[in-house]
Protein backbone atom coordinates (compact mmCIF):
# COMPACT_ATOMS: atom_id res chain seq x y z
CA UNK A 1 5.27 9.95 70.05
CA UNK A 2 5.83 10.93 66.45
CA UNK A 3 9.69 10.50 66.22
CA UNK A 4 9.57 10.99 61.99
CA UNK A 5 11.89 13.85 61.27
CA UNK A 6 10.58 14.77 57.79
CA UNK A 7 7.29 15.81 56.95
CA UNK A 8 5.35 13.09 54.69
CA UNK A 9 2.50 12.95 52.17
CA UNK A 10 0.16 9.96 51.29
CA UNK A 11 1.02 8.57 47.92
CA UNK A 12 0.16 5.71 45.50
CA UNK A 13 3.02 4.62 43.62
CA UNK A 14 4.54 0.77 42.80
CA UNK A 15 7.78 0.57 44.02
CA UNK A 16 10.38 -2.20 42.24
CA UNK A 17 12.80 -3.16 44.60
CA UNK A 18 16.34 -4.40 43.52
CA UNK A 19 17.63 -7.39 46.00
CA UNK A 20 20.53 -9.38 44.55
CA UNK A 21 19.40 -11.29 42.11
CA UNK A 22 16.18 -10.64 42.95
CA UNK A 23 13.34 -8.38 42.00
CA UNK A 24 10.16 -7.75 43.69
CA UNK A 25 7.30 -4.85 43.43
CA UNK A 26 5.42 -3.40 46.30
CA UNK A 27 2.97 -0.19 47.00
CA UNK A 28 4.16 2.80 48.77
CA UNK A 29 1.19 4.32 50.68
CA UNK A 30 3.31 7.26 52.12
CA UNK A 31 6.46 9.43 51.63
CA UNK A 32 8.61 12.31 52.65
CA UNK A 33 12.45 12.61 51.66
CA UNK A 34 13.54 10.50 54.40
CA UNK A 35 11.62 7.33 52.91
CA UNK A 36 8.73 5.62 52.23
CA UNK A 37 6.35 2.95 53.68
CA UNK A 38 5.62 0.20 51.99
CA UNK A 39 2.54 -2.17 52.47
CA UNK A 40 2.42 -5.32 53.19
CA UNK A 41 6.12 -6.03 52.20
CA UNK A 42 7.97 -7.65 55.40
CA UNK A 43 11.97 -6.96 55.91
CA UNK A 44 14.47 -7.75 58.27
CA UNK A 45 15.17 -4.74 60.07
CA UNK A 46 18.91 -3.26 58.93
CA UNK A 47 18.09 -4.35 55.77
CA UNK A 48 18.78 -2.95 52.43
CA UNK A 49 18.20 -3.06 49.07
CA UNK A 50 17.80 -0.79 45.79
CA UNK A 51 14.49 0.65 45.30
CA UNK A 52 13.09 2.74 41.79
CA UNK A 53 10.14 4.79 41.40
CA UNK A 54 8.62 7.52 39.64
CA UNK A 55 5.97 10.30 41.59
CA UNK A 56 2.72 10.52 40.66
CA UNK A 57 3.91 14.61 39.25
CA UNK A 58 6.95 13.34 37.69
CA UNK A 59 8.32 11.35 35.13
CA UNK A 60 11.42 11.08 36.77
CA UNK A 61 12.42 7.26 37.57
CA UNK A 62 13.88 7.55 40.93
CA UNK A 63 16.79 5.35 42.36
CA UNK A 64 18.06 4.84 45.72
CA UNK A 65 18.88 2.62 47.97
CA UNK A 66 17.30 2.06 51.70
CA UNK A 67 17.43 -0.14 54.75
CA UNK A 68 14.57 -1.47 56.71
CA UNK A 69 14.26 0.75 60.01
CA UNK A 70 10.36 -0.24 60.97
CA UNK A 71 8.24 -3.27 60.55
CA UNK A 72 4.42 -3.15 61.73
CA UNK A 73 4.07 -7.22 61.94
CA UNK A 74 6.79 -6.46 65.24
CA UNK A 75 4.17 -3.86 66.93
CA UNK A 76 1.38 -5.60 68.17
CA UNK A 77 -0.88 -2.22 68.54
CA UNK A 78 -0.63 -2.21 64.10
CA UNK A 79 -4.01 -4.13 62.29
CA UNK A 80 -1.72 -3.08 58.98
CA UNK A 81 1.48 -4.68 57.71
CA UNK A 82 4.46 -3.34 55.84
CA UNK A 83 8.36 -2.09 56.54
CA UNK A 84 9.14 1.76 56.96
CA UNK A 85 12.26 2.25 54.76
CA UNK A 86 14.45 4.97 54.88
CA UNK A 87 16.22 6.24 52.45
CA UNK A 88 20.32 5.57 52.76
CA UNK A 89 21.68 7.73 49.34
CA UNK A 90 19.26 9.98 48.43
CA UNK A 91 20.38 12.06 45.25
CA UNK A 92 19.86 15.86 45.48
CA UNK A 93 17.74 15.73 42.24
CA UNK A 94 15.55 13.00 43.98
CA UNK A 95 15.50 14.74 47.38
CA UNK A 96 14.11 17.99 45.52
CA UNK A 97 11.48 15.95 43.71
CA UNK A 98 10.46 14.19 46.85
CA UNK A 99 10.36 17.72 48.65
CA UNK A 100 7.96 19.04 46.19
CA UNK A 101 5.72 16.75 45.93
CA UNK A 102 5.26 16.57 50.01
CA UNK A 103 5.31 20.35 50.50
CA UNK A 104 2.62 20.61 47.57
CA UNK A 105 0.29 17.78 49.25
CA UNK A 106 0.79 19.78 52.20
CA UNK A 107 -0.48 22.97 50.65
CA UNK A 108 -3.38 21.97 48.70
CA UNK A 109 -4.51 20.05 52.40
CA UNK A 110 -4.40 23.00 53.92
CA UNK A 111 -5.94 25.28 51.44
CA UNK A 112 -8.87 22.73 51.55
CA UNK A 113 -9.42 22.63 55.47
């Protein structure tokens, strides 16, 4: 059962996260304008932090903070490890951005099936 609400596109961007004091970089491997995944980065679920990234069609460095909702190392059916974030306040600007990239992905997939 797919319970994702937004539709998402594979991607290949580093993602710096902002924790405290603390800063960390991991790889997004998908995203859609509800939030990302990111590989094998583990998080307490509830979670949050500050994330920034920029899409491989923009320049636009994009901030915004997210909470921990999934973690693979807690579903024993996963062989892959990482935390689905989602995205807590999403700016319009970043939402479009985010959109566009997704719905393009989406396009040139189908175009190519």
């Amino acid at each position: 059962m797919n319970r994702r609400k937004h539709q998402r596109a594979p991607v290949e961007i580093w993602v710096k996260e902002e924790n405290g004091d603390f800063f960390f970089t991991h790889r997004a491997s998908n995203i859609s304008v509800g939030g990302f995944f990111l590989e094998k980065k583990v998080f307490r679920i509830k979670s949050s932090a500050t994330f920034f990234f920029r899409l491989p069609t923009s320049d636009e460095l994009i901030v915004v903070r997210g909470r921990s909702v999934y973690d693979t190392a807690l579903d024993p059916d996963k062989t892959s490890i990482g935390t689905g974030i989602q995205f807590t306040d999403l700016s319009l600007d970043a939402k479009k951005l985010i959109h566009e990239y997704v719905t393009t992905f989406s396009r040139s997939k189908r175009s190519t099936s």
